[in-house]
PDB file of N, CA and C in Angstrom:
ATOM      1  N   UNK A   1    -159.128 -50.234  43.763  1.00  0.00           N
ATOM      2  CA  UNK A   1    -159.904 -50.009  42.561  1.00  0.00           C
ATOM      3  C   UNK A   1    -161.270 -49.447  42.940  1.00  0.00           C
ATOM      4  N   UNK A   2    -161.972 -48.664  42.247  1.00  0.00           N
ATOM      5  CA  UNK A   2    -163.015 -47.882  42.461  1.00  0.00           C
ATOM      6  C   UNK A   2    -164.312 -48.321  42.586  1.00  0.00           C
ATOM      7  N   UNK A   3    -165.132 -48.468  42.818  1.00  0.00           N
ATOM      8  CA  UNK A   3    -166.349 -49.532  42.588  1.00  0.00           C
ATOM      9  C   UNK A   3    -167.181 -48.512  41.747  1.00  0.00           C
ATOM     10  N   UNK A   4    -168.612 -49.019  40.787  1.00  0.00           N
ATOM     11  CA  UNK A   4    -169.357 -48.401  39.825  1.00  0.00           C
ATOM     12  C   UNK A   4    -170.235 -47.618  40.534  1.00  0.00           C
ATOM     13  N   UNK A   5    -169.932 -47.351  41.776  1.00  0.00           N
ATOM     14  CA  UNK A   5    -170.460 -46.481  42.949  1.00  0.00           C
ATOM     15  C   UNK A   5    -170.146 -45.170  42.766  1.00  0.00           C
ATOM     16  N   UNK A   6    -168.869 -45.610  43.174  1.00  0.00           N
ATOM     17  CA  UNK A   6    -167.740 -44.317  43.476  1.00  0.00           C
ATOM     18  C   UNK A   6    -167.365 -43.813  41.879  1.00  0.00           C
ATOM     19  N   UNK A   7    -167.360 -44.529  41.326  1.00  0.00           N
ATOM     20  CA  UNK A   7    -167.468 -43.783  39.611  1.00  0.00           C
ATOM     21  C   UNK A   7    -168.458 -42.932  39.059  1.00  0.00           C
ATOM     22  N   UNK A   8    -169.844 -43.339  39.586  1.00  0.00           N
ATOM     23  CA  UNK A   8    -170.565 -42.926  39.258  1.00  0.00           C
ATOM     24  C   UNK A   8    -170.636 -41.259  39.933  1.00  0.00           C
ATOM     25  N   UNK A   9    -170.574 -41.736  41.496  1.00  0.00           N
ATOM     26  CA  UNK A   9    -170.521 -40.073  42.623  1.00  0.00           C
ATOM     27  C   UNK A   9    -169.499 -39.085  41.786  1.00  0.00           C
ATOM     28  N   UNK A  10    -168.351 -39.779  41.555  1.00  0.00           N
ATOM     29  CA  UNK A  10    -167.402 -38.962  40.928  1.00  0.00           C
ATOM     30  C   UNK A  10    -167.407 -38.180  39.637  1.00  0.00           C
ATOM     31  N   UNK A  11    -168.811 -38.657  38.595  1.00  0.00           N
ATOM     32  CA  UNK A  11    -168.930 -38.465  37.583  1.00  0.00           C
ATOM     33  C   UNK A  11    -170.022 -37.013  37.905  1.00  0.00           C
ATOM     34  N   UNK A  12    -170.838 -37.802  38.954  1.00  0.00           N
ATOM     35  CA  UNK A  12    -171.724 -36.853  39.274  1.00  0.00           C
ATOM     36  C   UNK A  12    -171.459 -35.721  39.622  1.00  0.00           C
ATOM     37  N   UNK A  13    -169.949 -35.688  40.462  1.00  0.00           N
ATOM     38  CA  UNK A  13    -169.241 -34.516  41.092  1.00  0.00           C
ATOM     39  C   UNK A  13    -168.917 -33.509  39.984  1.00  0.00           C
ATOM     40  N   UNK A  14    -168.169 -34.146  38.812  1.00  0.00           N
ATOM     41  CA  UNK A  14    -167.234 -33.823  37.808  1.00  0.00           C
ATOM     42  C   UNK A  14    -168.591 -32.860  36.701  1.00  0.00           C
ATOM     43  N   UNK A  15    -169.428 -33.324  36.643  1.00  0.00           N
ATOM     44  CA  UNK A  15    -170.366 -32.621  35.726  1.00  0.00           C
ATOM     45  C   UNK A  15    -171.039 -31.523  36.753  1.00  0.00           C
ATOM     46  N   UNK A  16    -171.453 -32.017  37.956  1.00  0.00           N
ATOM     47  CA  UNK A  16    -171.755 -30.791  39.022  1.00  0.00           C
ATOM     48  C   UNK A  16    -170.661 -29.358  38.861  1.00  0.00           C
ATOM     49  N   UNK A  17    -169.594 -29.344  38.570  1.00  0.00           N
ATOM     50  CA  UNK A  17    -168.677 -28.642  38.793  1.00  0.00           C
ATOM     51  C   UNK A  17    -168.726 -28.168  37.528  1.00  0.00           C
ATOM     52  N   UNK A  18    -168.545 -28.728  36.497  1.00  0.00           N
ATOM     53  CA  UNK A  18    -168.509 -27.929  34.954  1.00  0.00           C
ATOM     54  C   UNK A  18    -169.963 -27.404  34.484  1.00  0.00           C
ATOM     55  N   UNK A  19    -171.062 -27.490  34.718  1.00  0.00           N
ATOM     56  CA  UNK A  19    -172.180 -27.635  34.703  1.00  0.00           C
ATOM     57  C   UNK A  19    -172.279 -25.765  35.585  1.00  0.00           C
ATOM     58  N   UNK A  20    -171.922 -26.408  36.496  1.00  0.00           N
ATOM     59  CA  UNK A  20    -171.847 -24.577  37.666  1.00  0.00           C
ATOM     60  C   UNK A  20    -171.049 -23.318  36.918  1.00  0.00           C
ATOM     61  N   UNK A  21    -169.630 -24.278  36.755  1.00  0.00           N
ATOM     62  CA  UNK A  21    -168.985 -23.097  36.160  1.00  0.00           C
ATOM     63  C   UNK A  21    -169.837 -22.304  34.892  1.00  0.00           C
ATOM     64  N   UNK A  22    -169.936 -23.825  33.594  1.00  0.00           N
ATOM     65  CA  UNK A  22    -171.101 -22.789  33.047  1.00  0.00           C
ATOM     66  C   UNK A  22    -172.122 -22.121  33.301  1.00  0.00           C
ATOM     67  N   UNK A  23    -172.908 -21.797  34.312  1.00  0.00           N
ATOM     68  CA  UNK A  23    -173.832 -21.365  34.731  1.00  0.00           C
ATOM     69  C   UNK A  23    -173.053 -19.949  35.329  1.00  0.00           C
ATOM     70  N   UNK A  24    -172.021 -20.247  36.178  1.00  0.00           N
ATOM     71  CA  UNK A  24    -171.543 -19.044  36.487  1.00  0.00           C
ATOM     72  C   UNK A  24    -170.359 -17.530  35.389  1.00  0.00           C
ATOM     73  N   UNK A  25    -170.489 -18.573  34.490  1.00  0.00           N
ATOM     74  CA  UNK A  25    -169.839 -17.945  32.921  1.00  0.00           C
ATOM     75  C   UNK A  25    -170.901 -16.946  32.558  1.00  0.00           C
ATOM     76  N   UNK A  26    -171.827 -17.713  32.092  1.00  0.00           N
ATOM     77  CA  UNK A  26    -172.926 -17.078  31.541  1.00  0.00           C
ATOM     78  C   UNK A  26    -173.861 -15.874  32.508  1.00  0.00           C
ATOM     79  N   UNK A  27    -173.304 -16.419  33.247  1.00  0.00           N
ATOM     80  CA  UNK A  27    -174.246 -15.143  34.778  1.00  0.00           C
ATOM     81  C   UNK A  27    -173.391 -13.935  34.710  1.00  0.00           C
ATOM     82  N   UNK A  28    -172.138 -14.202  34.065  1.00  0.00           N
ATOM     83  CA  UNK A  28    -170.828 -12.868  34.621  1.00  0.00           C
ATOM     84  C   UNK A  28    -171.131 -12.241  32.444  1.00  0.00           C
ATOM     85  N   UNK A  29    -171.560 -13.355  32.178  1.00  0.00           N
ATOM     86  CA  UNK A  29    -171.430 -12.577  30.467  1.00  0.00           C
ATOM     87  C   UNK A  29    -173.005 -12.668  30.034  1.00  0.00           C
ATOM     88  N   UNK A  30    -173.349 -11.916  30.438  1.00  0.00           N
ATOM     89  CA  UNK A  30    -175.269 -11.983  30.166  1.00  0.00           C
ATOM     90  C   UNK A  30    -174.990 -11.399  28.677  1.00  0.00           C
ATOM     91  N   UNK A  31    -175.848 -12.106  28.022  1.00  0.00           N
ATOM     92  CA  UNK A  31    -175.343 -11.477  26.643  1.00  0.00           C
ATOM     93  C   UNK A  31    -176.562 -10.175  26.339  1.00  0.00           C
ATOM     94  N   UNK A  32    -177.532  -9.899  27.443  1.00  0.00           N
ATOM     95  CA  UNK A  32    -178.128  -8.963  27.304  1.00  0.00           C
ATOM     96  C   UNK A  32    -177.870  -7.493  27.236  1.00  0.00           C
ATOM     97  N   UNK A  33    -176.705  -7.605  28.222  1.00  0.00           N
ATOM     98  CA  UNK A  33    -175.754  -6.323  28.611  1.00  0.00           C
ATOM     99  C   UNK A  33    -175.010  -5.479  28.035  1.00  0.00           C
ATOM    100  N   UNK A  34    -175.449  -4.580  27.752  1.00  0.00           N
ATOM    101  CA  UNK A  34    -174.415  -3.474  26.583  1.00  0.00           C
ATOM    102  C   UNK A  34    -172.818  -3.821  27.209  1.00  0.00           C
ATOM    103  N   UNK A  35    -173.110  -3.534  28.201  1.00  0.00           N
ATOM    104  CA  UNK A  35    -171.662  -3.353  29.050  1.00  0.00           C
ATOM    105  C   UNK A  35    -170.885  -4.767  28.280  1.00  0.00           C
ATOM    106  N   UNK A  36    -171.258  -5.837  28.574  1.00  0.00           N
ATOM    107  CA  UNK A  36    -171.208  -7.475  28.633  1.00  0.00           C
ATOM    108  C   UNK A  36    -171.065  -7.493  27.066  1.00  0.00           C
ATOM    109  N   UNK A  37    -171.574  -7.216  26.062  1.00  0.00           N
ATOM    110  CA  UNK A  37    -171.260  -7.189  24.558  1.00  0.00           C
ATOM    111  C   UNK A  37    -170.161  -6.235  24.217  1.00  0.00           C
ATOM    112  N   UNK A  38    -170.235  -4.769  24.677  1.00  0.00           N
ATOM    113  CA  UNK A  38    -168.665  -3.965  24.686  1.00  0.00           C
ATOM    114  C   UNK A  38    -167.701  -4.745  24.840  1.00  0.00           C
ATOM    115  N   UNK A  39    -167.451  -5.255  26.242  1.00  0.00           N
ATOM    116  CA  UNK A  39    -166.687  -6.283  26.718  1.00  0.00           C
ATOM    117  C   UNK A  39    -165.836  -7.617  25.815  1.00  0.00           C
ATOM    118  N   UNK A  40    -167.293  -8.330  25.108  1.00  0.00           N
ATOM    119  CA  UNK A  40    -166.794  -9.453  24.566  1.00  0.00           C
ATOM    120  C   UNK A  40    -166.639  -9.250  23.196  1.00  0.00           C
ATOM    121  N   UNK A  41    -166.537  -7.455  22.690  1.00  0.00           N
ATOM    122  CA  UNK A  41    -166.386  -7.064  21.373  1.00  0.00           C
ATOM    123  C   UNK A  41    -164.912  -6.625  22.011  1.00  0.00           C
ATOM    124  N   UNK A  42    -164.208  -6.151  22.812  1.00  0.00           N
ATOM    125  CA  UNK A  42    -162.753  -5.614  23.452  1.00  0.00           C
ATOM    126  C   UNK A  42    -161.603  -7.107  23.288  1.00  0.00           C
ATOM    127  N   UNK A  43    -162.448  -7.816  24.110  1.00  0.00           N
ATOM    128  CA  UNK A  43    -162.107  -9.262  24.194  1.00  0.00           C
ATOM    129  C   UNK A  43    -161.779  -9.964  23.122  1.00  0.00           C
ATOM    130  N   UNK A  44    -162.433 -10.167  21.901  1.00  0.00           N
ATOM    131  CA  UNK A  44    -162.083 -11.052  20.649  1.00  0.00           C
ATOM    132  C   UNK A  44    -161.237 -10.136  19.956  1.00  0.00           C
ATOM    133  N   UNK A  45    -161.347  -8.941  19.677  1.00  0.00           N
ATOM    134  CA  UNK A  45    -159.949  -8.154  19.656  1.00  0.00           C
ATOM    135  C   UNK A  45    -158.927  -8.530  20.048  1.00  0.00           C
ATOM    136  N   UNK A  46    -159.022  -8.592  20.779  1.00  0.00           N
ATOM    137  CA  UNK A  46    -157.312  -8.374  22.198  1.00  0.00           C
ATOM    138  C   UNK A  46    -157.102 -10.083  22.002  1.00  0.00           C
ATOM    139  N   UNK A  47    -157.599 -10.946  21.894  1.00  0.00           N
ATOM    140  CA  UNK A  47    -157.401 -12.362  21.700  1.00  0.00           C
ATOM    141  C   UNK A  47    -157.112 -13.017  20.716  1.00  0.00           C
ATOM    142  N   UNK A  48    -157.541 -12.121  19.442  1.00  0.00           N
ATOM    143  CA  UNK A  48    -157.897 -12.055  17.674  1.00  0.00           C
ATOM    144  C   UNK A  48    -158.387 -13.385  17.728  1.00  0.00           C
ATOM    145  N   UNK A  49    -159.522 -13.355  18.121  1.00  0.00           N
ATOM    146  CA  UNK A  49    -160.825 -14.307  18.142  1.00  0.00           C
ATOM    147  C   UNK A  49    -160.880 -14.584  16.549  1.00  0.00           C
ATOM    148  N   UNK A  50    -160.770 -13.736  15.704  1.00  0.00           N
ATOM    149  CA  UNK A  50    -161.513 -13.638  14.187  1.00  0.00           C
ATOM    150  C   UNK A  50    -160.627 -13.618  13.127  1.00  0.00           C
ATOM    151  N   UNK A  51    -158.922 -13.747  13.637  1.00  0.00           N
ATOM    152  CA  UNK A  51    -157.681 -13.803  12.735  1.00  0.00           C
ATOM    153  C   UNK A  51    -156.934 -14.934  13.265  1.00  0.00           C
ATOM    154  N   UNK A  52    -155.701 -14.638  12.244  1.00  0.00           N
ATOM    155  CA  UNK A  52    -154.876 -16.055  12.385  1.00  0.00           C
ATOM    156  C   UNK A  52    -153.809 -15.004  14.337  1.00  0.00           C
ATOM    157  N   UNK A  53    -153.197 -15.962  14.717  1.00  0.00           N
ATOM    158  CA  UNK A  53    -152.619 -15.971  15.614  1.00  0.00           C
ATOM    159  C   UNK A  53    -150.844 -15.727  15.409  1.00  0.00           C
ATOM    160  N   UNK A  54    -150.776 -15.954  14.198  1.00  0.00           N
ATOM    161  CA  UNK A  54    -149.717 -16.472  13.485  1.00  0.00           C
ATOM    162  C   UNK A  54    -148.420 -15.487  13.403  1.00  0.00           C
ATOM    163  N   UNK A  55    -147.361 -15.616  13.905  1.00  0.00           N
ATOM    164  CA  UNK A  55    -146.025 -15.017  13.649  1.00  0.00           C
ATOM    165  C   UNK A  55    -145.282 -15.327  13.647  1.00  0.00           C
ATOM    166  N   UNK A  56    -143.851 -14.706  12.885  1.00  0.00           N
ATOM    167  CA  UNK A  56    -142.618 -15.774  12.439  1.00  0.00           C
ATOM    168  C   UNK A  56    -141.466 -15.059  14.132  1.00  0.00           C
ATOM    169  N   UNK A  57    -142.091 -14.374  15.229  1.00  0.00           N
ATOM    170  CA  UNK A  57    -141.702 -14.560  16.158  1.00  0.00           C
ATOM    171  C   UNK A  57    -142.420 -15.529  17.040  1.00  0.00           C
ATOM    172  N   UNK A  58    -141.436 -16.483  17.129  1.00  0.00           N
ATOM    173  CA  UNK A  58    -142.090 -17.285  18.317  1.00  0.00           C
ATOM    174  C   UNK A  58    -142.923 -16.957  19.755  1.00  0.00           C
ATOM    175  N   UNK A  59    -141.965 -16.410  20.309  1.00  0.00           N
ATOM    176  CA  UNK A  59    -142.558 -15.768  21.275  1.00  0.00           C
ATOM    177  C   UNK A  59    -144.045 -14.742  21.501  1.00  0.00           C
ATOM    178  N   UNK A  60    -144.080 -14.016  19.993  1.00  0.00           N
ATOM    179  CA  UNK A  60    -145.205 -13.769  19.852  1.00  0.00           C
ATOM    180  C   UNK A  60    -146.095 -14.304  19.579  1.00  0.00           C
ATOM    181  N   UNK A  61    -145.809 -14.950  18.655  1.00  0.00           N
ATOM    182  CA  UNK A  61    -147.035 -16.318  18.459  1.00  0.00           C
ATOM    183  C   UNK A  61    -147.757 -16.945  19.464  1.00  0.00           C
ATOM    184  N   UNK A  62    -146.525 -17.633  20.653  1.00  0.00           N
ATOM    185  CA  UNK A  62    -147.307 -18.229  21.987  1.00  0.00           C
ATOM    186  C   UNK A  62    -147.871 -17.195  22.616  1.00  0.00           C
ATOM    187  N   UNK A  63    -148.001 -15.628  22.728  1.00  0.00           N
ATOM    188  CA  UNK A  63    -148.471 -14.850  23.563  1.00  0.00           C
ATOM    189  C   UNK A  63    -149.479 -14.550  22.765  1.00  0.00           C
ATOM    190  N   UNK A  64    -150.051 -14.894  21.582  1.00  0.00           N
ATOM    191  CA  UNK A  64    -151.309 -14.633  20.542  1.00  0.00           C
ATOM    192  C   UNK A  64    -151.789 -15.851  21.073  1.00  0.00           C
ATOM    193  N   UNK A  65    -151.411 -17.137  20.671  1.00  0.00           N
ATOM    194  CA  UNK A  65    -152.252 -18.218  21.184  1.00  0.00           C
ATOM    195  C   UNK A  65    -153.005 -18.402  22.512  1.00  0.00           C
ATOM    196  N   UNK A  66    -152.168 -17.984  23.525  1.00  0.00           N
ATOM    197  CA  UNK A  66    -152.330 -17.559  24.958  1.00  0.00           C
ATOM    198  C   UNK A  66    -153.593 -16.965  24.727  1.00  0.00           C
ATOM    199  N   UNK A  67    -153.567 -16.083  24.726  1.00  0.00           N
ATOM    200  CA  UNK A  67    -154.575 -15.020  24.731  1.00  0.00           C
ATOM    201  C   UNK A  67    -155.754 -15.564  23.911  1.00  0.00           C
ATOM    202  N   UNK A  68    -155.603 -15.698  22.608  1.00  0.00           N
ATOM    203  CA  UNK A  68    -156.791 -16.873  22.393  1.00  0.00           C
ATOM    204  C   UNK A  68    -157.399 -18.073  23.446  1.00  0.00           C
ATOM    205  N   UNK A  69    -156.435 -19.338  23.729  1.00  0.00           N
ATOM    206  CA  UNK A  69    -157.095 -19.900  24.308  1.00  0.00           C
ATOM    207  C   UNK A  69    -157.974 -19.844  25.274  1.00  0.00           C
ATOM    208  N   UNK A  70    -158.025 -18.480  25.651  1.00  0.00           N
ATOM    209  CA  UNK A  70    -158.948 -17.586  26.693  1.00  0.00           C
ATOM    210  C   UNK A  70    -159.768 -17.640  26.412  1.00  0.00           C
ATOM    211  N   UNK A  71    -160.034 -16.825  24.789  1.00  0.00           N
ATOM    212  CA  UNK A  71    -161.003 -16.018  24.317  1.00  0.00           C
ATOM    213  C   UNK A  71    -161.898 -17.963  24.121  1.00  0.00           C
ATOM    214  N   UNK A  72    -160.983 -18.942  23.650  1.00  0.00           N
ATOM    215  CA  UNK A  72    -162.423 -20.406  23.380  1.00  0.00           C
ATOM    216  C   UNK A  72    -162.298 -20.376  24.383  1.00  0.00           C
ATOM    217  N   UNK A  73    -162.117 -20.428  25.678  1.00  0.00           N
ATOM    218  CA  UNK A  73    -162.955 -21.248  26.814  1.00  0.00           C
ATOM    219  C   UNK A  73    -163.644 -19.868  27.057  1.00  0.00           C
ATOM    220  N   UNK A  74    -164.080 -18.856  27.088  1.00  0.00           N
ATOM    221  CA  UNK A  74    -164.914 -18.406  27.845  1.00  0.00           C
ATOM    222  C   UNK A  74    -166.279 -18.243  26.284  1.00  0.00           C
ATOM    223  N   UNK A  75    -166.009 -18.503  25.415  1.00  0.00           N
ATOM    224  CA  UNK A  75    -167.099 -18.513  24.245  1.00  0.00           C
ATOM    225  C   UNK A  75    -167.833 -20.457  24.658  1.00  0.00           C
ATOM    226  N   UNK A  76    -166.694 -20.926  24.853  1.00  0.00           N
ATOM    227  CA  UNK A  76    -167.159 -22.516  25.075  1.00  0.00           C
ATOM    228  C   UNK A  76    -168.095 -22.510  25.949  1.00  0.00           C
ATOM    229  N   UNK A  77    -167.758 -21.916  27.351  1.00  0.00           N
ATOM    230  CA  UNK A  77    -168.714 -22.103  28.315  1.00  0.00           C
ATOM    231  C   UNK A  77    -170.354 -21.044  28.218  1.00  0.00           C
ATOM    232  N   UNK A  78    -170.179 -20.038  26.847  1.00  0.00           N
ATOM    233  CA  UNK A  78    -171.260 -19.318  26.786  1.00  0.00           C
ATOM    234  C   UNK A  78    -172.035 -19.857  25.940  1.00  0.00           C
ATOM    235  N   UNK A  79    -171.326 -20.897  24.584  1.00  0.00           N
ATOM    236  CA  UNK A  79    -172.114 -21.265  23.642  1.00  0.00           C
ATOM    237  C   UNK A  79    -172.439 -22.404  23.403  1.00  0.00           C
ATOM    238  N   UNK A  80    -171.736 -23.173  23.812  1.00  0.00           N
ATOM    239  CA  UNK A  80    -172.330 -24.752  23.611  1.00  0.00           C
ATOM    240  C   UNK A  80    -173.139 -25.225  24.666  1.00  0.00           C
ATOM    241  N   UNK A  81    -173.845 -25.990  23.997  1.00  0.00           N
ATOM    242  CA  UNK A  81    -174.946 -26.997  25.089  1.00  0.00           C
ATOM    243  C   UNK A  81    -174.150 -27.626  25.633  1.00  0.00           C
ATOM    244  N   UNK A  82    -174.225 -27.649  27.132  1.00  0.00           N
ATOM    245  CA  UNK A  82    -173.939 -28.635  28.426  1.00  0.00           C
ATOM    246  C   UNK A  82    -173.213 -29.851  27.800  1.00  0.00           C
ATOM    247  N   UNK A  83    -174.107 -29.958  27.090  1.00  0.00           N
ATOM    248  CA  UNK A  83    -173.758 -31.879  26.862  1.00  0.00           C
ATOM    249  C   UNK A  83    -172.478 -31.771  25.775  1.00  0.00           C
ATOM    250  N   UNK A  84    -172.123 -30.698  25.277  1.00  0.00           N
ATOM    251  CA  UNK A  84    -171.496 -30.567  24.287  1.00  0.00           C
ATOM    252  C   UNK A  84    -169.867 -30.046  25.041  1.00  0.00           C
ATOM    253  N   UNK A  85    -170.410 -29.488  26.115  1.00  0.00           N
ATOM    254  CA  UNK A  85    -168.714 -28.715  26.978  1.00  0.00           C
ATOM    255  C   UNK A  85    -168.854 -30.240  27.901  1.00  0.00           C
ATOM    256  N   UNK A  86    -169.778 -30.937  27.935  1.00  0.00           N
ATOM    257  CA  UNK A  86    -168.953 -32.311  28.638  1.00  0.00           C
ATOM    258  C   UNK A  86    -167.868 -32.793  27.735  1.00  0.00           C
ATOM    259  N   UNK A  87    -168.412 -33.752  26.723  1.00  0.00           N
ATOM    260  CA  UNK A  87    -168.245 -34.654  25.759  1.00  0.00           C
ATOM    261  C   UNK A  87    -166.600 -33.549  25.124  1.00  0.00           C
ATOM    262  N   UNK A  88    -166.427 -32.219  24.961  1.00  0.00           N
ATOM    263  CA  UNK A  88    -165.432 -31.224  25.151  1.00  0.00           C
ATOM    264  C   UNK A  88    -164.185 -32.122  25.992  1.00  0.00           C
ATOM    265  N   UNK A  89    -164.774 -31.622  27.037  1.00  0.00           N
ATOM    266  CA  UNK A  89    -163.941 -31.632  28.235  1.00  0.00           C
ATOM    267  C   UNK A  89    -163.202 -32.882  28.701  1.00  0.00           C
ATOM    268  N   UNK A  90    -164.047 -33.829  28.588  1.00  0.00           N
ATOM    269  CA  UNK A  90    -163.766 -35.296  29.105  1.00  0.00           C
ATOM    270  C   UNK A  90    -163.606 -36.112  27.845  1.00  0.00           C
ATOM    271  N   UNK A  91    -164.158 -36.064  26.753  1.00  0.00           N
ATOM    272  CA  UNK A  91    -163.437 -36.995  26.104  1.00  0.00           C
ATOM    273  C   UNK A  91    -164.739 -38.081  26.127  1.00  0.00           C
ATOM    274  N   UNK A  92    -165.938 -38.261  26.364  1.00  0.00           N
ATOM    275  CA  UNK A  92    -166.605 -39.076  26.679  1.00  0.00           C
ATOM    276  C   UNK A  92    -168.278 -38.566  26.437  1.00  0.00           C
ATOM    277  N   UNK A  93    -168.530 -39.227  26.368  1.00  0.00           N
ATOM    278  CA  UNK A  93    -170.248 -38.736  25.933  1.00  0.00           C
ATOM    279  C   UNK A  93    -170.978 -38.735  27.617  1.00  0.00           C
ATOM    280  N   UNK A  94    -172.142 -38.261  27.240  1.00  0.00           N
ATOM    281  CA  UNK A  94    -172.901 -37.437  28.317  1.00  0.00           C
ATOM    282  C   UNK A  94    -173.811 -38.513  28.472  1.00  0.00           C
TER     283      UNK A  94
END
């Protein structure tokens, strides 16, 4: 069993790591960047960020959803506060 040690290092690890990634999200999608807004205007397209997903082929449907669930995690890690892609992620408050 773990001691409130090793829970804690581990917690520390676990937010070190999601904490980076967002940092390294936002470094690759500067929202300053023409290029970087082209991009994430191509992107919610191709993902249909802004429509239903929805078809009476199955198979298409999961390859619309697919492609969405892309398009939220890389908006997740650009738009929410830290404390908000924890409490996300884990299930647990910050």
């Amino acid at each position: 069993m773990a001691t409130n040690d090793e829970k804690s290092e581990a917690r520390r690890r676990a937010e070190d790591e999601l904490f980076s990634r967002q940092r390294m999200y936002q470094s690759v999608f500067d929202p300053e960047s023409p290029a970087v807004q082209e991009v994430l205007r191509d992107l919610a397209k191709f993902c249909r960020a802004h429509e239903t997903t929805f078809s009476t082929d199955e198979r298409v449907h999961c390859l619309q959803e697919g492609r969405r669930e892309v398009w939220i995690r890389i908006t997740q890690h650009l738009d929410l506060p830290t404390k908000k892609l924890w409490e996300l992620y884990t299930g647990t408050k910050f």
